[in-house]
PDB file of N, CA and C in Angstrom:
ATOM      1  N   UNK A   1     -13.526  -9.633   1.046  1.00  0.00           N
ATOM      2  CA  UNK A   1     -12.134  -9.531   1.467  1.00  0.00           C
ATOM      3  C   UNK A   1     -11.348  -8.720   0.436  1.00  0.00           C
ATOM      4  N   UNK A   2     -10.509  -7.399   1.159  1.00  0.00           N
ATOM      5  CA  UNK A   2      -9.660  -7.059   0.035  1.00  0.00           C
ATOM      6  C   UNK A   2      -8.669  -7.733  -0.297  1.00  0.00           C
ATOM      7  N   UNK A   3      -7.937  -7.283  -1.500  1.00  0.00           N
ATOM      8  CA  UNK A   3      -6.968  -7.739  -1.942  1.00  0.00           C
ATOM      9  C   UNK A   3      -5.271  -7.405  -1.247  1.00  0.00           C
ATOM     10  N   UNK A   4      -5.457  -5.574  -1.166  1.00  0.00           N
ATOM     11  CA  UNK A   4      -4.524  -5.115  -0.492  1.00  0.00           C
ATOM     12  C   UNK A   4      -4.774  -4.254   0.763  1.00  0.00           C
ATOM     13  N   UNK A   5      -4.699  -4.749   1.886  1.00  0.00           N
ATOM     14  CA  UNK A   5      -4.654  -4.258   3.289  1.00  0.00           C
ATOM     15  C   UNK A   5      -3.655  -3.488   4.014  1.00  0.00           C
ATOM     16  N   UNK A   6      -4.398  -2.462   5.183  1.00  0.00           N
ATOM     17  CA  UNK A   6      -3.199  -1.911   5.728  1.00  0.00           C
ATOM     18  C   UNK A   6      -2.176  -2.772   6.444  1.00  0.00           C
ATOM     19  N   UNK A   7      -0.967  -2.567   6.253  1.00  0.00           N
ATOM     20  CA  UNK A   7       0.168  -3.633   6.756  1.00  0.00           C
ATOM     21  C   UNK A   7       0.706  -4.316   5.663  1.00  0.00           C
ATOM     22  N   UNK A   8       0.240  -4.266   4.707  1.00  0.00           N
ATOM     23  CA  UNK A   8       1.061  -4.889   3.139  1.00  0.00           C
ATOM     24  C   UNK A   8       2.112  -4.198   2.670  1.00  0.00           C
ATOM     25  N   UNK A   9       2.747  -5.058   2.613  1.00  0.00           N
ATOM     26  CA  UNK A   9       4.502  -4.710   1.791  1.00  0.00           C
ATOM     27  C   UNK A   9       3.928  -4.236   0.385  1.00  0.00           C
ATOM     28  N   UNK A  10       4.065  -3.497  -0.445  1.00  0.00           N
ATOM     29  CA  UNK A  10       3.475  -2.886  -1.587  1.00  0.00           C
ATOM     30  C   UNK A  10       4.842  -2.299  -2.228  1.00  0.00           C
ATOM     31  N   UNK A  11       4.562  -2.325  -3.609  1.00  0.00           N
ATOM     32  CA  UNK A  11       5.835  -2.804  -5.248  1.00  0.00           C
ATOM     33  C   UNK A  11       4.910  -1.504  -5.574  1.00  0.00           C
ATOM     34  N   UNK A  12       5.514  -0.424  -5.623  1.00  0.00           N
ATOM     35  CA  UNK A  12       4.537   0.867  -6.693  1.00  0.00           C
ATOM     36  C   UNK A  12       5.129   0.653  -8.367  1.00  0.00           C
ATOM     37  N   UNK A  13       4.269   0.360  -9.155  1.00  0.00           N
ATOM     38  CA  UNK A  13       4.359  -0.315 -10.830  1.00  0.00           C
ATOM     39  C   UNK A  13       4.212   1.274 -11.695  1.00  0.00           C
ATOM     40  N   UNK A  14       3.857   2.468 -11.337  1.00  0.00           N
ATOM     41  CA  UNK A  14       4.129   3.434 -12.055  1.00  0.00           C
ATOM     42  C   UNK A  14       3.697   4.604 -11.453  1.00  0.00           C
ATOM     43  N   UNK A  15       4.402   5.568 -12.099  1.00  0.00           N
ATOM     44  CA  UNK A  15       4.758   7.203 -11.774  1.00  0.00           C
ATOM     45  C   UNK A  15       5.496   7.749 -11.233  1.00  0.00           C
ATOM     46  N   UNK A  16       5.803   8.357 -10.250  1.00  0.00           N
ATOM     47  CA  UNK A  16       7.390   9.244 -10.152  1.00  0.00           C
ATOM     48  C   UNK A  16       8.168   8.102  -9.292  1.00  0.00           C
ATOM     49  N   UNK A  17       7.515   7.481  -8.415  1.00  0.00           N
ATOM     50  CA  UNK A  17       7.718   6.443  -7.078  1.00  0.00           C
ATOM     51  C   UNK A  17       8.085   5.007  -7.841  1.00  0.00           C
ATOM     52  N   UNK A  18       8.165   4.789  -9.216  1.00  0.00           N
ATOM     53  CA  UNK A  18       8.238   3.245  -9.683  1.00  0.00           C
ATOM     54  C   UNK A  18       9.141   2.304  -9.239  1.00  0.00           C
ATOM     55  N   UNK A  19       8.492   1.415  -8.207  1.00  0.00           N
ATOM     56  CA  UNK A  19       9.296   0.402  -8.016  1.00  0.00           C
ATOM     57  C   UNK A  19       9.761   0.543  -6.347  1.00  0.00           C
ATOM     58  N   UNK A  20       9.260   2.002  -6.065  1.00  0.00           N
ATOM     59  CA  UNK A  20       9.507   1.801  -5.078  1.00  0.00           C
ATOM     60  C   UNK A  20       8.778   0.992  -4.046  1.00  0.00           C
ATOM     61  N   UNK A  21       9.077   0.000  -2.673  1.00  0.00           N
ATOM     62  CA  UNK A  21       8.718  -0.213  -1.910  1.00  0.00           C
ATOM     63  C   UNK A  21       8.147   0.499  -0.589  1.00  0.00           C
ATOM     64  N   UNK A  22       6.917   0.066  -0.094  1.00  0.00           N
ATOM     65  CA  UNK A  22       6.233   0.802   1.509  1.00  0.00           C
ATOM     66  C   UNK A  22       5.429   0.008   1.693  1.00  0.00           C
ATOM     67  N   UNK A  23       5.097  -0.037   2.870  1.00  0.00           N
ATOM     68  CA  UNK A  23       3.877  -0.484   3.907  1.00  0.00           C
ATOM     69  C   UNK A  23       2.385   0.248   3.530  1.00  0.00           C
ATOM     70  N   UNK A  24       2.096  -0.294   3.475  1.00  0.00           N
ATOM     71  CA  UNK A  24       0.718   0.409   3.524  1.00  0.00           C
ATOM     72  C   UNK A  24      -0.015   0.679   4.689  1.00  0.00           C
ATOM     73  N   UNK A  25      -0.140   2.049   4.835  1.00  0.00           N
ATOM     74  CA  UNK A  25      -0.476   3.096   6.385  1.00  0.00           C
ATOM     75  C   UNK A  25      -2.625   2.796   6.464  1.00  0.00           C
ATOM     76  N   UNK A  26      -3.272   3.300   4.898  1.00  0.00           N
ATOM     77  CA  UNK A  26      -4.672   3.244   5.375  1.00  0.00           C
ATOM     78  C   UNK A  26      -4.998   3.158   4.387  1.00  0.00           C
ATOM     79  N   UNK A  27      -5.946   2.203   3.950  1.00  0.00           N
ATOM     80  CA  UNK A  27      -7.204   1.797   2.259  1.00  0.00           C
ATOM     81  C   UNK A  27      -8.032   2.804   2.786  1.00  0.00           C
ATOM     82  N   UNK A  28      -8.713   3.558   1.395  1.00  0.00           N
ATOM     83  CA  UNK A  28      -9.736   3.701   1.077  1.00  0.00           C
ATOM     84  C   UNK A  28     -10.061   3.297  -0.230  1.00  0.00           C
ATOM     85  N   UNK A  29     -11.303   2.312   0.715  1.00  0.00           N
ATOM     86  CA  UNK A  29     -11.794   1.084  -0.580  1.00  0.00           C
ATOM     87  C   UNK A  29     -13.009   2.221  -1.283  1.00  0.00           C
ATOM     88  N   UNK A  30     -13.614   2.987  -0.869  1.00  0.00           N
ATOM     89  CA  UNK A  30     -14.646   3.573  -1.378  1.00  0.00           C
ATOM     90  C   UNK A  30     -14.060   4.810  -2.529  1.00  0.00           C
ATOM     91  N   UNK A  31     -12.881   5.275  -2.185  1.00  0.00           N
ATOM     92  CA  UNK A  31     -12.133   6.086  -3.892  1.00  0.00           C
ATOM     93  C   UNK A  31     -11.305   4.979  -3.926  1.00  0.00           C
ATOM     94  N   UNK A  32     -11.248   3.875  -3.811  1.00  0.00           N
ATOM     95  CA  UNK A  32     -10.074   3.254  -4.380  1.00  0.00           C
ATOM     96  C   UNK A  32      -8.492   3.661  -4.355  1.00  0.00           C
ATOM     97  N   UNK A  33      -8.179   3.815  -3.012  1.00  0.00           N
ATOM     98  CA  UNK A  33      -6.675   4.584  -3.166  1.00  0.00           C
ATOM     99  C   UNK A  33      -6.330   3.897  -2.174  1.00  0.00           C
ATOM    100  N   UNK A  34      -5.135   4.117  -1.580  1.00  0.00           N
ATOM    101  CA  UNK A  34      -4.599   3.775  -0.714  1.00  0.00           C
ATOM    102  C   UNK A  34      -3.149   4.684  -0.298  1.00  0.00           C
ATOM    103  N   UNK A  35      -2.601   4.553   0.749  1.00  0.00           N
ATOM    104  CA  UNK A  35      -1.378   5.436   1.461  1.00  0.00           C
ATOM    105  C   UNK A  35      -0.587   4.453   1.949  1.00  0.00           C
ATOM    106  N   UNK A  36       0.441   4.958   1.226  1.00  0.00           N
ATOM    107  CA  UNK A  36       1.796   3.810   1.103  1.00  0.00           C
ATOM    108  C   UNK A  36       3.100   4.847   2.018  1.00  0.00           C
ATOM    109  N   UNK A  37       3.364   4.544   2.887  1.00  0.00           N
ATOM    110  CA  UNK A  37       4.568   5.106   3.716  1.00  0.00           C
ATOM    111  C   UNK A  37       5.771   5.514   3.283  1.00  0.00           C
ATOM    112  N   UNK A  38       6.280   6.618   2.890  1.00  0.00           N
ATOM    113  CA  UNK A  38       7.241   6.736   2.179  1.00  0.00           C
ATOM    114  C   UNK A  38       7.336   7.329   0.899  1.00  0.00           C
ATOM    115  N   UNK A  39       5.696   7.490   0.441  1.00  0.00           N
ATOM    116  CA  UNK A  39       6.146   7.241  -0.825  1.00  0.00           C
ATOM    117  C   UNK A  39       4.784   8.219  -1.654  1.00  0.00           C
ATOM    118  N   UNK A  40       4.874   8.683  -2.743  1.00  0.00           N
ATOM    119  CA  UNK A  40       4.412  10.188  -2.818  1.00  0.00           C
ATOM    120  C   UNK A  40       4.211  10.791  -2.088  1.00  0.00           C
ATOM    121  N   UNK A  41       5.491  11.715  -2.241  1.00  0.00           N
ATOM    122  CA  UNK A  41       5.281  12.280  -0.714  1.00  0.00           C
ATOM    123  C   UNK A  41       4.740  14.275  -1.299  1.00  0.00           C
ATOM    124  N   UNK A  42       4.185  14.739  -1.015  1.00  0.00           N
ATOM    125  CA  UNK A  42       3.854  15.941  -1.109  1.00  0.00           C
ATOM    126  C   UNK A  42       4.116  16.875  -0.021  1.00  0.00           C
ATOM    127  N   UNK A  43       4.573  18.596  -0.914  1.00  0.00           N
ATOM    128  CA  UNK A  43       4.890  19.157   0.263  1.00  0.00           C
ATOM    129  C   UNK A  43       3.448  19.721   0.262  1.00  0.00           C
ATOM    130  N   UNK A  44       2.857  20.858   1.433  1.00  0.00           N
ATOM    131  CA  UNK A  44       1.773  21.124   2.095  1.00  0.00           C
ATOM    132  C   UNK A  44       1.922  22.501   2.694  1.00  0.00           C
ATOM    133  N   UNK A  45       1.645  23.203   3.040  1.00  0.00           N
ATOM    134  CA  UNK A  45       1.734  24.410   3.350  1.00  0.00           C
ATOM    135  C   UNK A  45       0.653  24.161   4.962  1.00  0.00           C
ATOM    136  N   UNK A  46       0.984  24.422   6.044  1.00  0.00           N
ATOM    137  CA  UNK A  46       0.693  24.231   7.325  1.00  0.00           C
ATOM    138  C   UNK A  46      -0.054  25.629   8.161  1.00  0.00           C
ATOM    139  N   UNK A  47      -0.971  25.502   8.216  1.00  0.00           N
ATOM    140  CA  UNK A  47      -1.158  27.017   9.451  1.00  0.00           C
ATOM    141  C   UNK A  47      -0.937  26.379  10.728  1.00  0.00           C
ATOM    142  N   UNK A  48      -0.615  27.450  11.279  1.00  0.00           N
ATOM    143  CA  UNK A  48      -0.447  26.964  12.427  1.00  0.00           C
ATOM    144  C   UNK A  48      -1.335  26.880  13.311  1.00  0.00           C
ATOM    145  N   UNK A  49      -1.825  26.212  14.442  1.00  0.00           N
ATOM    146  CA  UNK A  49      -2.582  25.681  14.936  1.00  0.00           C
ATOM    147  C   UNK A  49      -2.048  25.476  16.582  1.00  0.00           C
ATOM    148  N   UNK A  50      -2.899  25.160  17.771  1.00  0.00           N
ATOM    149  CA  UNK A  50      -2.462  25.219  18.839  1.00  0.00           C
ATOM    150  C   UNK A  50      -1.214  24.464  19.035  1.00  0.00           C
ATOM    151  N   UNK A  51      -1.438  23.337  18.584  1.00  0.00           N
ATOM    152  CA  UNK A  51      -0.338  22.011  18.977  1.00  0.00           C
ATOM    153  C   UNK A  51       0.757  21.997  17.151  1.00  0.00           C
ATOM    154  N   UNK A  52       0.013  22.428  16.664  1.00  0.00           N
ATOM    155  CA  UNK A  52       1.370  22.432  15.500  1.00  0.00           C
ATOM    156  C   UNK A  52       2.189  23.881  15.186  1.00  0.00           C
ATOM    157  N   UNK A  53       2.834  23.692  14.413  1.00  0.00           N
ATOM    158  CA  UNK A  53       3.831  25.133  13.931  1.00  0.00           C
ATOM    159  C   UNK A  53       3.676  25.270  12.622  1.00  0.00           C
ATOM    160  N   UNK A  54       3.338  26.964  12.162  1.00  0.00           N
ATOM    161  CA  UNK A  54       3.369  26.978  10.488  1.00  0.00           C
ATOM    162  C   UNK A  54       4.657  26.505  10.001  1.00  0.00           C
ATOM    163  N   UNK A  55       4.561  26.270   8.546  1.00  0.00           N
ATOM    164  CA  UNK A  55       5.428  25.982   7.850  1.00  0.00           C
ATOM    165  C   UNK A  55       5.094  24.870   6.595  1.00  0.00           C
ATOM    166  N   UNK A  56       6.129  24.420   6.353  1.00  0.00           N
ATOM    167  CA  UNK A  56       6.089  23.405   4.562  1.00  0.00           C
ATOM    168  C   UNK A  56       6.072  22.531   5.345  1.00  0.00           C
ATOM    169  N   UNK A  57       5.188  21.495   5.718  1.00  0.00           N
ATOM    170  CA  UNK A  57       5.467  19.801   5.837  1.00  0.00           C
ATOM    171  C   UNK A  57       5.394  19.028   4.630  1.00  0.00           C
ATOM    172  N   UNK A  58       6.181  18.067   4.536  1.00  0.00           N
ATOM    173  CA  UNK A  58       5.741  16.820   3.324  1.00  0.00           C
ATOM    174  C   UNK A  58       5.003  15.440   4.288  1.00  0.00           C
ATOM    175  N   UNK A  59       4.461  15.487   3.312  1.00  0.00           N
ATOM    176  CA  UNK A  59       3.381  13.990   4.010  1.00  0.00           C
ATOM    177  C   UNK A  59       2.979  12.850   2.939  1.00  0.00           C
ATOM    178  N   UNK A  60       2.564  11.746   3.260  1.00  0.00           N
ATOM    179  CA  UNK A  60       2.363  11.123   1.516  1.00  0.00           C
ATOM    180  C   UNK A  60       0.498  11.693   1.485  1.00  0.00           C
ATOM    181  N   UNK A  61       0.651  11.141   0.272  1.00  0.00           N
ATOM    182  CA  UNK A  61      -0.651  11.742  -0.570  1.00  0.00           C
ATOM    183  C   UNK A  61      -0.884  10.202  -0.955  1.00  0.00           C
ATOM    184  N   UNK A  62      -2.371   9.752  -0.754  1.00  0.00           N
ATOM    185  CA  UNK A  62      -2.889   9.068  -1.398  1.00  0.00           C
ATOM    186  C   UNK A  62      -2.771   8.402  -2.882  1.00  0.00           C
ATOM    187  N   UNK A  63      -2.031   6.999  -3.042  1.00  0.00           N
ATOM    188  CA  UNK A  63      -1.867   6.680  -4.342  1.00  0.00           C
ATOM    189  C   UNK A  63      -3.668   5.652  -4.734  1.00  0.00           C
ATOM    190  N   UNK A  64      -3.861   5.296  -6.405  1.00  0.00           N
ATOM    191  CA  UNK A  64      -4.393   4.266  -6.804  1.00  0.00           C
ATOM    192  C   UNK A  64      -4.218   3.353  -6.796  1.00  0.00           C
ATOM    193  N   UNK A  65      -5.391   2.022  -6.497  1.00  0.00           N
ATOM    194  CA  UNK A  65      -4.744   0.697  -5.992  1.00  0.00           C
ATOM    195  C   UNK A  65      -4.573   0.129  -7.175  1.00  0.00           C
ATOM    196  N   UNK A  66      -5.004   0.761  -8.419  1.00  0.00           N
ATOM    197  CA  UNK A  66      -4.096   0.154  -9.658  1.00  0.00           C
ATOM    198  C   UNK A  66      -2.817   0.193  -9.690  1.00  0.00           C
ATOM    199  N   UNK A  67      -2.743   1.414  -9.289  1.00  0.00           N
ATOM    200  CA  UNK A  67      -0.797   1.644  -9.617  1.00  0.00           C
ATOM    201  C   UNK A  67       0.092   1.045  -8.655  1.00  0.00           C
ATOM    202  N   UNK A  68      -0.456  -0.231  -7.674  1.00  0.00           N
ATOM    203  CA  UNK A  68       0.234  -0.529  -6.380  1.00  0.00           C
ATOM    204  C   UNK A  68       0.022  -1.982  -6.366  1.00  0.00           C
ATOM    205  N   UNK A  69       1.221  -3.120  -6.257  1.00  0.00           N
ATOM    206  CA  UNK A  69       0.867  -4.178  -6.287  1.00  0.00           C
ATOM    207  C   UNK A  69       1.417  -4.854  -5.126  1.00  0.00           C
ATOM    208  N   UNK A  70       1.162  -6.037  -4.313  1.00  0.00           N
ATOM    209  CA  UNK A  70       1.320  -6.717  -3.417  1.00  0.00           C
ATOM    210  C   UNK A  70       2.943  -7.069  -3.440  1.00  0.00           C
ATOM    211  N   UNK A  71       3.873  -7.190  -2.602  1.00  0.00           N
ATOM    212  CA  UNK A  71       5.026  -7.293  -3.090  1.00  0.00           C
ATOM    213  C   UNK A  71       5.141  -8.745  -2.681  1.00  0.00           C
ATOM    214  N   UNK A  72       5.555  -9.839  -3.110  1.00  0.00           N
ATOM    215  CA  UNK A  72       5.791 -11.654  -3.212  1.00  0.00           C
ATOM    216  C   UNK A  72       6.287 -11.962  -1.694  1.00  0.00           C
ATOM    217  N   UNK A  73       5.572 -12.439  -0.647  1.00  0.00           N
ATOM    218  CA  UNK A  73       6.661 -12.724   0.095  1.00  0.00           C
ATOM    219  C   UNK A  73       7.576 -13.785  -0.410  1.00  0.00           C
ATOM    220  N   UNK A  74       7.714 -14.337  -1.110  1.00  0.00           N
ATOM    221  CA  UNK A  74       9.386 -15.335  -1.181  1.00  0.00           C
ATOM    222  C   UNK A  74      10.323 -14.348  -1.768  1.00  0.00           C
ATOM    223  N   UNK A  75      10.117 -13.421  -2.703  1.00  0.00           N
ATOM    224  CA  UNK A  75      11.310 -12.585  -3.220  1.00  0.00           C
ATOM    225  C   UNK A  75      10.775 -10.835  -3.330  1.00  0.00           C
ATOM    226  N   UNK A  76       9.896 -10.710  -3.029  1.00  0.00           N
ATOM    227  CA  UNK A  76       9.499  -9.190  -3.067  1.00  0.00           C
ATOM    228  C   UNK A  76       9.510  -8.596  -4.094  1.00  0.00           C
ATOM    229  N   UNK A  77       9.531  -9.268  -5.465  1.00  0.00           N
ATOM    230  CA  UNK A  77       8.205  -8.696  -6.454  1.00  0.00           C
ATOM    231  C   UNK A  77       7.122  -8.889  -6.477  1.00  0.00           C
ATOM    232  N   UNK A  78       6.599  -7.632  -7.775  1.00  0.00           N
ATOM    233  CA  UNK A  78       5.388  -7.489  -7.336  1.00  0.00           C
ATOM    234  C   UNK A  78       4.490  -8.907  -7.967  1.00  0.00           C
ATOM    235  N   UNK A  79       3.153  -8.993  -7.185  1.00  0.00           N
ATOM    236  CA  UNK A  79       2.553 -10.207  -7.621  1.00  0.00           C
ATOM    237  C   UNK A  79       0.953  -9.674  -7.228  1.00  0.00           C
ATOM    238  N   UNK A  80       0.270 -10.650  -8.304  1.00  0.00           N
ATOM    239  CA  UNK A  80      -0.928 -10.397  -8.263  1.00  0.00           C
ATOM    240  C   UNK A  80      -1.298 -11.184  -7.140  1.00  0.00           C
ATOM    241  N   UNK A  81      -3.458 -10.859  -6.493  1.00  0.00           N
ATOM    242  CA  UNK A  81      -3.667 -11.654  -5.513  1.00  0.00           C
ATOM    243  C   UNK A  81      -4.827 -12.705  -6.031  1.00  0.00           C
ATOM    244  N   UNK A  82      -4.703 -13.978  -5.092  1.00  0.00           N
ATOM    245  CA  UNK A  82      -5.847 -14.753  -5.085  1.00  0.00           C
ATOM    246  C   UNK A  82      -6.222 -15.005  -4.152  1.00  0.00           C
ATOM    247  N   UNK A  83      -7.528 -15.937  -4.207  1.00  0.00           N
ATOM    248  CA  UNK A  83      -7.773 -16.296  -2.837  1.00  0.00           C
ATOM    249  C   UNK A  83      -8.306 -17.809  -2.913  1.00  0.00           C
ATOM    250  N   UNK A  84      -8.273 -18.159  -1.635  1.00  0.00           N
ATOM    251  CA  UNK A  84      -7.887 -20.367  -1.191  1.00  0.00           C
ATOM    252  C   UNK A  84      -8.730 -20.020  -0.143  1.00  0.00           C
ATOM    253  N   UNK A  85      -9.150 -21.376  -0.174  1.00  0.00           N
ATOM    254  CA  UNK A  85     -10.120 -21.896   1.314  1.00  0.00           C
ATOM    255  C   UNK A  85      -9.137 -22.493   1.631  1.00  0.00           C
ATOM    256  N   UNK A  86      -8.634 -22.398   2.828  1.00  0.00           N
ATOM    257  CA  UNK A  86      -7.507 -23.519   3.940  1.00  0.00           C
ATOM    258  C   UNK A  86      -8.620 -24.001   5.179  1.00  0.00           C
ATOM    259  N   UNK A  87      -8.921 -25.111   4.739  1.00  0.00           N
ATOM    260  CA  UNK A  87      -9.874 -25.166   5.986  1.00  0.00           C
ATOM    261  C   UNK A  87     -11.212 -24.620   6.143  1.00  0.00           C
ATOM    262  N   UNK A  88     -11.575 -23.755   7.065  1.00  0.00           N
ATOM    263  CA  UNK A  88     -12.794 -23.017   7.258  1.00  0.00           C
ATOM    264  C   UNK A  88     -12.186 -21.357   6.958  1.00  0.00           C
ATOM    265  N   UNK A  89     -10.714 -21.202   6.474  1.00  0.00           N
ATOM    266  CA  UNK A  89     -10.234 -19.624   6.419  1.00  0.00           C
ATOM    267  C   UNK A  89     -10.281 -19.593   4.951  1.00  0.00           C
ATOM    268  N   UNK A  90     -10.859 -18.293   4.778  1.00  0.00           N
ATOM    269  CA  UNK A  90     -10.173 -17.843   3.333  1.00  0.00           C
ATOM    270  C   UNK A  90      -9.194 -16.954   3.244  1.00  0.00           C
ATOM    271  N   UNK A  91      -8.324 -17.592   2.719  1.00  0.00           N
ATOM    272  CA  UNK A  91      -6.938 -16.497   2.623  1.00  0.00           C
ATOM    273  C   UNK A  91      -6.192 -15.923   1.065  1.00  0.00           C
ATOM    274  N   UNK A  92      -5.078 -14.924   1.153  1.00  0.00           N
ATOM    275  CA  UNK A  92      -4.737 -14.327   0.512  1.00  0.00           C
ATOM    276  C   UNK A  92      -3.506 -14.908   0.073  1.00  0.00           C
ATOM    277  N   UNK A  93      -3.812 -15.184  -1.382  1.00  0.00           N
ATOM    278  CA  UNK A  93      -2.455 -16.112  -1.991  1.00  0.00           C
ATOM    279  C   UNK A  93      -1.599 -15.346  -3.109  1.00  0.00           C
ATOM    280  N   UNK A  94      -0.159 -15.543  -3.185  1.00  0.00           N
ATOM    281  CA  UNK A  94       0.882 -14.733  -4.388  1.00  0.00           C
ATOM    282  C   UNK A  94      -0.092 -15.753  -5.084  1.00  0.00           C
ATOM    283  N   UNK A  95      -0.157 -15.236  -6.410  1.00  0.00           N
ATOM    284  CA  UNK A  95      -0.133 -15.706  -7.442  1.00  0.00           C
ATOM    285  C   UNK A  95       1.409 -16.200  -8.408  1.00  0.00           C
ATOM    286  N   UNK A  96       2.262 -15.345  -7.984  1.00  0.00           N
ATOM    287  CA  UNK A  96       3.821 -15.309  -8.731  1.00  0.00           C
ATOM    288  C   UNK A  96       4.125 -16.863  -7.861  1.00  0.00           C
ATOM    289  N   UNK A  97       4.102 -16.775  -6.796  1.00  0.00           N
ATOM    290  CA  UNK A  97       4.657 -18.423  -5.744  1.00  0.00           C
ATOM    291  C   UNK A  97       3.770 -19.312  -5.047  1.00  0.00           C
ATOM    292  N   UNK A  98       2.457 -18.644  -4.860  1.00  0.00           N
ATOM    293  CA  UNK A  98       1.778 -19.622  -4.522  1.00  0.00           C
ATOM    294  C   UNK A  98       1.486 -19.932  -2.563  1.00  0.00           C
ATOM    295  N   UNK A  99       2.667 -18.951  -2.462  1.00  0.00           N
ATOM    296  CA  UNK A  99       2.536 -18.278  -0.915  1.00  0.00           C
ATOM    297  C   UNK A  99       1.334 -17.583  -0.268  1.00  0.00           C
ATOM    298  N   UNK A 100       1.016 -18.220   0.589  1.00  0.00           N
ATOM    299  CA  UNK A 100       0.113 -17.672   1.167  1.00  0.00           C
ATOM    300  C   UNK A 100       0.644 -15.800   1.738  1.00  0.00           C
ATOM    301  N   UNK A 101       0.153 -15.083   1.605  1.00  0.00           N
ATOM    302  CA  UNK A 101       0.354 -13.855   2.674  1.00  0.00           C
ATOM    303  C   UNK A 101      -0.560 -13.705   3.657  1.00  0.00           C
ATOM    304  N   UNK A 102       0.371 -13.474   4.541  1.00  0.00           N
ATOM    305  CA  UNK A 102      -0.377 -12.976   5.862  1.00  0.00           C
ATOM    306  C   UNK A 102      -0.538 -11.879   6.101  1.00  0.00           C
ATOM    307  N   UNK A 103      -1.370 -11.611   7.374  1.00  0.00           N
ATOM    308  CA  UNK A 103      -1.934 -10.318   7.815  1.00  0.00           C
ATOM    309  C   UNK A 103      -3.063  -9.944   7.821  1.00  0.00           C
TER     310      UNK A 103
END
């Protein structure tokens, strides 16, 4: 089980984006990165193509899941993860409150 999944509220802890908040769009667990909505965003240079138009788009760029932490659901800092047996589920717990997160 990962730690941080697509659909996680995510606290970025350093580089140009610090502190900012996003969703997380798609993991890749195999480079270890992940794409946070909003947020390094890069511009791109576009050819054009049947269904698109040349030009500069910005899009985000893949961050490290070091530099990205789970944001608390009770107050939305950032917090590390654990994990609990509830039953027959294993789930994903704040460490900062003790809240379970969902998703």
């Amino acid at each position: 089980m990962q730690k941080i999944r697509k659909g996680d509220k995510v606290v970025v802890l350093t580089g140009k984006d610090k502190g900012r908040t996003g969703e997380v769009v798609q993991v890749m667990p195999k480079e270890d990165r992940a794409v946070v909505r909003g947020v390094n965003m890069v511009k791109r240079h576009q050819r054009q193509t049947q269904n698109q138009e040349a030009g500069i788009i910005t899009k985000e760029a893949s961050i490290h899941l070091s530099n990205i932490a789970i944001a608390d659901p009770k107050d939305g800092k950032p917090t590390r993860v654990g994990f609990k047996v509830e039953g027959d589920k294993k789930v994903r717990v704040a460490k900062r409150s003790g809240e379970v997160i969902d998703g």
